[in-house]
N, C-alpha and C. Protein backbone atom coordinates (compact mmCIF):
# COMPACT_ATOMS: atom_id res chain seq x y z
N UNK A 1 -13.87 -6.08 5.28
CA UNK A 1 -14.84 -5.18 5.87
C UNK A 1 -14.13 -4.14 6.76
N UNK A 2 -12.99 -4.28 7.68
CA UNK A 2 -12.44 -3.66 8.43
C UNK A 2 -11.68 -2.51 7.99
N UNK A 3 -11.32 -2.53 6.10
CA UNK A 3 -10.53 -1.79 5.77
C UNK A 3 -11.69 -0.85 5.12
N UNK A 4 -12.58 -1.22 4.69
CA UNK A 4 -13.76 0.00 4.41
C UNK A 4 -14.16 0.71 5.31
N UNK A 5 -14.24 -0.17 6.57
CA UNK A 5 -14.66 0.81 7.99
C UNK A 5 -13.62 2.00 8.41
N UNK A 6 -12.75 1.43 8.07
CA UNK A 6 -11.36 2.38 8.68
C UNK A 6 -11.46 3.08 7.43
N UNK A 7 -11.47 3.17 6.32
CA UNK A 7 -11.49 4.35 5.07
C UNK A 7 -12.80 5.30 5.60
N UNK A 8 -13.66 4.82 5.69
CA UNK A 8 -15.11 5.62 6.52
C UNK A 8 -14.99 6.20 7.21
N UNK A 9 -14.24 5.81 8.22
CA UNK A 9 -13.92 6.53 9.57
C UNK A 9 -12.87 7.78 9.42
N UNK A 10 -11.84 7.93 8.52
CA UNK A 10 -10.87 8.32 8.07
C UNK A 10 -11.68 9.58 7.18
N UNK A 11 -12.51 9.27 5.94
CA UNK A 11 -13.10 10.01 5.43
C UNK A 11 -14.42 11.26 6.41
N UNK A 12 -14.67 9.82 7.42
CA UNK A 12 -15.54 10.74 8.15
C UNK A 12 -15.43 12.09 8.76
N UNK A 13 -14.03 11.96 9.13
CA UNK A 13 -13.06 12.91 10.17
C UNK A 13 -12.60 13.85 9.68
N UNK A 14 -11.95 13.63 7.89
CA UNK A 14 -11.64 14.73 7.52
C UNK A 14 -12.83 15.97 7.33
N UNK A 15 -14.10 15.26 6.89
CA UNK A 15 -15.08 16.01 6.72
C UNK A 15 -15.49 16.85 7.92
N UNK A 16 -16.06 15.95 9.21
CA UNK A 16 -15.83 16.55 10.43
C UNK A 16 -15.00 17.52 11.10
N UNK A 17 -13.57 17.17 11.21
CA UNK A 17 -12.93 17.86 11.49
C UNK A 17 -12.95 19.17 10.90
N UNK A 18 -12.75 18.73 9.68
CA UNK A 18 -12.28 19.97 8.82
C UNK A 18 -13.68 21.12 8.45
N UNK A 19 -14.14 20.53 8.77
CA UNK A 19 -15.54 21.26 8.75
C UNK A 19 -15.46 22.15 9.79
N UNK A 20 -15.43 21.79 10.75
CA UNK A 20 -15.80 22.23 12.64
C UNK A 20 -14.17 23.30 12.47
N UNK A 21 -13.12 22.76 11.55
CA UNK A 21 -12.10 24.36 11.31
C UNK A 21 -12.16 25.29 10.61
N UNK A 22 -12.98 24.54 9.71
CA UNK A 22 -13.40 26.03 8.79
C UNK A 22 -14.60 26.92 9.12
N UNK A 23 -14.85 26.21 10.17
CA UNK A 23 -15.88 27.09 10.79
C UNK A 23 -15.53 27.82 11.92
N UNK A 24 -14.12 27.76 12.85
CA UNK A 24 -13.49 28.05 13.69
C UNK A 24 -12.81 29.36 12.77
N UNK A 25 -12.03 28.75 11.62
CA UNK A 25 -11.71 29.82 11.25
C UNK A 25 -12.07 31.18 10.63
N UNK A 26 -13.28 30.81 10.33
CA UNK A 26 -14.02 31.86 9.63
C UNK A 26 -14.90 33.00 10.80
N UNK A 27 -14.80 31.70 12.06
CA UNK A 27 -15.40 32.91 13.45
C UNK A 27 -14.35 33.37 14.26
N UNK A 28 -13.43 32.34 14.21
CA UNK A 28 -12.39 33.09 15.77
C UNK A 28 -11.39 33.45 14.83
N UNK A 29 -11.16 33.46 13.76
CA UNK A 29 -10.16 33.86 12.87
C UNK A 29 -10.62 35.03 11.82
N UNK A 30 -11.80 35.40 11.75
CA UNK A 30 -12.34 36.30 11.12
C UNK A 30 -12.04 36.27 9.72
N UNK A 31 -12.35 35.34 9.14
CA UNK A 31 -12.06 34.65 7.60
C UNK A 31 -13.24 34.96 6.90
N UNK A 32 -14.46 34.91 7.51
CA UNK A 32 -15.61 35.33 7.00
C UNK A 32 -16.70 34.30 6.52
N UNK A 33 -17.63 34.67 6.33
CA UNK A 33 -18.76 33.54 6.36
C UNK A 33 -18.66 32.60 5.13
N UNK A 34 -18.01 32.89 4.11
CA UNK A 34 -17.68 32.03 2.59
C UNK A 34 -17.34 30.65 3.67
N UNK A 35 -16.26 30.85 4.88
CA UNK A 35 -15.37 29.78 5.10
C UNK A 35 -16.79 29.20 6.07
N UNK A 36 -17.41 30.03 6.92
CA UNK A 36 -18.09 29.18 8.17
C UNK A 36 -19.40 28.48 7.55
N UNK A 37 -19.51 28.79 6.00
CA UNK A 37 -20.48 28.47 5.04
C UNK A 37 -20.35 26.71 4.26
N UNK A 38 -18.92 26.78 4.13
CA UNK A 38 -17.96 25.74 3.85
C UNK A 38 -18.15 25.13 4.54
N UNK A 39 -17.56 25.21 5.72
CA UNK A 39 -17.57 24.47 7.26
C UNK A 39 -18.59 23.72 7.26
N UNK A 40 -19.69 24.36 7.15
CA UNK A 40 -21.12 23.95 7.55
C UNK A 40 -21.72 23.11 6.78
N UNK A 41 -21.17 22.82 5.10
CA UNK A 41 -21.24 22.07 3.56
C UNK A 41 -20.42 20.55 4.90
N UNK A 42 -19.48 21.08 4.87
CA UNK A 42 -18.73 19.60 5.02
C UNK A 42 -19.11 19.19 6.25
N UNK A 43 -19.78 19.44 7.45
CA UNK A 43 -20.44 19.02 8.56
C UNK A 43 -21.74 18.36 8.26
N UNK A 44 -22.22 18.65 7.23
CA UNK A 44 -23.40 17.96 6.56
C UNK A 44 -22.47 16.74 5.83
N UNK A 45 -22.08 16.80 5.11
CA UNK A 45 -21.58 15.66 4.10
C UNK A 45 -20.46 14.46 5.03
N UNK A 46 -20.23 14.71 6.57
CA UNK A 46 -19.67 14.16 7.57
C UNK A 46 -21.04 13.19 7.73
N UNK A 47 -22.51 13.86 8.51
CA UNK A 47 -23.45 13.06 8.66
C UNK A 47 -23.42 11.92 7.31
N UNK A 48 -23.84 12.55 6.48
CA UNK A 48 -23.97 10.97 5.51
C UNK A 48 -22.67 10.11 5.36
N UNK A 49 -21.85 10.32 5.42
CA UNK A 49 -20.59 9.30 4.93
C UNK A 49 -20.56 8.47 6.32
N UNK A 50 -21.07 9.04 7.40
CA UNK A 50 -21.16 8.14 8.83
C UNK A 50 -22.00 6.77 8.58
N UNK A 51 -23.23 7.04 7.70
CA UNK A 51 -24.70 6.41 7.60
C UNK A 51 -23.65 5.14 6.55
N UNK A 52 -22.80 5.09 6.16
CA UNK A 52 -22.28 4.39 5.24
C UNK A 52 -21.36 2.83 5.69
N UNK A 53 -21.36 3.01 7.08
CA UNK A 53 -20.19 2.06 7.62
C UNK A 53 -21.11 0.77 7.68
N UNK A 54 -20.04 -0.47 7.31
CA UNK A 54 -21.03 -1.56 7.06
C UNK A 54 -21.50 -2.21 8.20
N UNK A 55 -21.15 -1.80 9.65
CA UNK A 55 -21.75 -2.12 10.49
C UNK A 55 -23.24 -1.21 10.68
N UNK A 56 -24.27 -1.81 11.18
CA UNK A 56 -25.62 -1.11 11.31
C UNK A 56 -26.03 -0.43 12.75
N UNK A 57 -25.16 -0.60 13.76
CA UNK A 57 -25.16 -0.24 14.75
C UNK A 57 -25.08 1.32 15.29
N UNK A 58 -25.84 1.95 15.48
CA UNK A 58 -25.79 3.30 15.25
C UNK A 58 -24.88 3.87 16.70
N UNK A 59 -25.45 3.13 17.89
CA UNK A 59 -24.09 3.57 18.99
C UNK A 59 -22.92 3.35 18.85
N UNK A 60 -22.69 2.10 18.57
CA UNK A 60 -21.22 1.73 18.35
C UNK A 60 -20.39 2.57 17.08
N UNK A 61 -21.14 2.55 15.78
CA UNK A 61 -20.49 3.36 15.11
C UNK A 61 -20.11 4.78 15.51
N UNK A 62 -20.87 4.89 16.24
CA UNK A 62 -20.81 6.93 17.09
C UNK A 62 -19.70 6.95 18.32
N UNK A 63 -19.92 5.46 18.80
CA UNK A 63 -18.77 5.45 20.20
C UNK A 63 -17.54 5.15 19.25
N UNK A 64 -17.10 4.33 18.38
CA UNK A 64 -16.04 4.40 17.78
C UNK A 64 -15.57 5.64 17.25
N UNK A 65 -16.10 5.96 16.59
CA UNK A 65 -15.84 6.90 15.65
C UNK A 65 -15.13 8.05 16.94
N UNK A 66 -15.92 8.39 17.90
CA UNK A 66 -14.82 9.14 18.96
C UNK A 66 -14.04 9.37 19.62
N UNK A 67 -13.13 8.17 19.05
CA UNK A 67 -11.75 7.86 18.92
C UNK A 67 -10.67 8.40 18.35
N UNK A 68 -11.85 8.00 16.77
CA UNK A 68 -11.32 8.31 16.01
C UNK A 68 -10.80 9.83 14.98
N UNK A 69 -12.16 10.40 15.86
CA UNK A 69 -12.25 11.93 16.24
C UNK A 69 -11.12 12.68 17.00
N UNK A 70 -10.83 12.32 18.00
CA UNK A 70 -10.13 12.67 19.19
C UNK A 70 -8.43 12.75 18.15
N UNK A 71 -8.09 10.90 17.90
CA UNK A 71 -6.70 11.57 17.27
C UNK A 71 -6.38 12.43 16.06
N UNK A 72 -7.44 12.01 15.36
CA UNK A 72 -7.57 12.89 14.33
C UNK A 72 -7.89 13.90 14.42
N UNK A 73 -8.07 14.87 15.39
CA UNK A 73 -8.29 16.15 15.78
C UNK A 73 -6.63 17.15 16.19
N UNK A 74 -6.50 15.41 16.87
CA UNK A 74 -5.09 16.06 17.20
C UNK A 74 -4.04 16.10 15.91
N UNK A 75 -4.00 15.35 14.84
CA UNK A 75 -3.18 15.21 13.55
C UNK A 75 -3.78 16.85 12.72
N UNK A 76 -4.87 16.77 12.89
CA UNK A 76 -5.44 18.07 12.09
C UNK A 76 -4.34 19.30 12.43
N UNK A 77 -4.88 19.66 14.01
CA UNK A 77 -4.38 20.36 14.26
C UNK A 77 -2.81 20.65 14.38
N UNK A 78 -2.07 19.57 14.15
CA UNK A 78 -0.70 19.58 13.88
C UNK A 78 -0.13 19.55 12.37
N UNK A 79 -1.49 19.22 11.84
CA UNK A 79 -1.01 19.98 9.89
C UNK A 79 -1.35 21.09 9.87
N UNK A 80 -2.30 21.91 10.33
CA UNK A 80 -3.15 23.03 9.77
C UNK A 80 -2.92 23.78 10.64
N UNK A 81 -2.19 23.84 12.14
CA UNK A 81 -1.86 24.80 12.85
C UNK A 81 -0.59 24.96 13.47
N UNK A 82 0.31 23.90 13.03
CA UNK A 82 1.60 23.58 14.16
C UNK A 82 1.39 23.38 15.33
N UNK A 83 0.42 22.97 14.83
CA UNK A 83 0.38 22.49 17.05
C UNK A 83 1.43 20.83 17.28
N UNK A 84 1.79 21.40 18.25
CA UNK A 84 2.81 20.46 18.88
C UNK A 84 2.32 19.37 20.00
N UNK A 85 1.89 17.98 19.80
CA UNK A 85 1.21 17.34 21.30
C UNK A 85 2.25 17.12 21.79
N UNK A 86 1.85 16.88 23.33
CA UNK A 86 3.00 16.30 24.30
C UNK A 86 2.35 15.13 24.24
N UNK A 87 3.41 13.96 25.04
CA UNK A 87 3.59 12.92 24.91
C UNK A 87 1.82 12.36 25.57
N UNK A 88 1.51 13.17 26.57
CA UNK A 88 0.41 12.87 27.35
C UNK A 88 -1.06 13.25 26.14
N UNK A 89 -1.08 13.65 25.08
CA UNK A 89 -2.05 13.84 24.11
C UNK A 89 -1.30 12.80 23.13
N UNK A 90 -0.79 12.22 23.09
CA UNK A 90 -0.48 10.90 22.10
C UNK A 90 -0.57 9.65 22.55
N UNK A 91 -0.54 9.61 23.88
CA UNK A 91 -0.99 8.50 24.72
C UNK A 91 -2.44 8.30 25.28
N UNK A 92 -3.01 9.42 25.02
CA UNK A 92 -4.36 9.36 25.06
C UNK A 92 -5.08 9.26 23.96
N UNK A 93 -4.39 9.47 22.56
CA UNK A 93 -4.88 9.46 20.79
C UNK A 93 -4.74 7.94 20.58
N UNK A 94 -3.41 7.24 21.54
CA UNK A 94 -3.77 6.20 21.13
C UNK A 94 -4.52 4.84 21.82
N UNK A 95 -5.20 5.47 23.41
CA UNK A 95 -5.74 4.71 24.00
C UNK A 95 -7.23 5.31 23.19
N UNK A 96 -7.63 6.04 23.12
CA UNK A 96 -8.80 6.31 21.94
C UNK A 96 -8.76 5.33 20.75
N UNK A 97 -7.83 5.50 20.10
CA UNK A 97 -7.42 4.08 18.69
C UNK A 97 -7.56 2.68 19.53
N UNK A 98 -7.15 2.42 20.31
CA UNK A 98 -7.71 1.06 21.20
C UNK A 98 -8.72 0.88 21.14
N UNK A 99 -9.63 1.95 21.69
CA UNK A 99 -10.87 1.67 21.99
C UNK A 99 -11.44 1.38 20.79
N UNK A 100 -11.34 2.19 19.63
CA UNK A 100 -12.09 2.07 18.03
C UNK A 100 -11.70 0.52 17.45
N UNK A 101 -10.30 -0.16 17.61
CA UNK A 101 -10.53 -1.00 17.59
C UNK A 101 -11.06 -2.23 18.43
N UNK A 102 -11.03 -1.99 19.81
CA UNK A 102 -11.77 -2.71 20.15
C UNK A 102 -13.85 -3.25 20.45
N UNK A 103 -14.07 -1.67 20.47
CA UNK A 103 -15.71 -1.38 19.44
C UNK A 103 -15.56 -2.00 18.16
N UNK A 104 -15.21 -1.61 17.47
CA UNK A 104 -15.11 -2.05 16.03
C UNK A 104 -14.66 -3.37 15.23
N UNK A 105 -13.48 -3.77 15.72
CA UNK A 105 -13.22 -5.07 15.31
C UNK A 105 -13.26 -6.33 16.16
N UNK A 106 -13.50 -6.33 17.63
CA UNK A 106 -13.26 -7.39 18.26
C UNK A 106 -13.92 -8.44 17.76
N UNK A 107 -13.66 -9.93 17.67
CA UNK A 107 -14.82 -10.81 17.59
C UNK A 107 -16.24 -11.05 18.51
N UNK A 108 -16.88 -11.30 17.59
CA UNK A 108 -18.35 -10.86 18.47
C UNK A 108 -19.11 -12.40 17.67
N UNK A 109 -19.61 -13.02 18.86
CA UNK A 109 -20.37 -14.33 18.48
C UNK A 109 -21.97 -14.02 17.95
């Protein structure tokens, strides 16, 4: 179960993320509405692949997942823009990954 959640979460983000850049890029980059049109396709198709995680918990899946948001925001932006983190944005990507696993997988009676 843990490895479908984490493919979910993974899938979720690219959609998310990559959505919320192609919509960045098409406004603060002046790429044009084809891209902020795109953007806006895959910000929709983010909502449903969320609705998919086999836990039913609708906070917890949303508090995890903004974890999982956070580092994966930061990986995005270091494929798709060269952005460079300092050590203090990788230590915070991975106290975020703590938290997703500890929402997400801890044992729970």
């Amino acid at each position: 179960m843990a490895a479908k959640s984490i493919a979910l979460f993974v899938l979720a983000a690219l959609f998310e993320i990559g959505g919320a850049w192609l919509v960045w890029q098409g406004i603060r980059e002046h790429r044009g509405l084809i891209w902020v049109g795109a953007g806006v396709v895959a910000l929709g198709i983010y909502g449903f692949v969320a609705t998919l995680q086999p836990d039913a918990e609708f906070g917890r899946i949303l508090a995890a997942y903004g974890g999982v948001f956070v580092a994966g925001s930061l990986a995005w932006g270091m494929a798709a823009d060269g952005y460079r983190p300092d050590r203090w944005d990788l230590v915070g990507a991975a106290v975020c990954l703590a938290g997703v696993g500890l929402i997400m997988y801890a044992p729970r009676s």
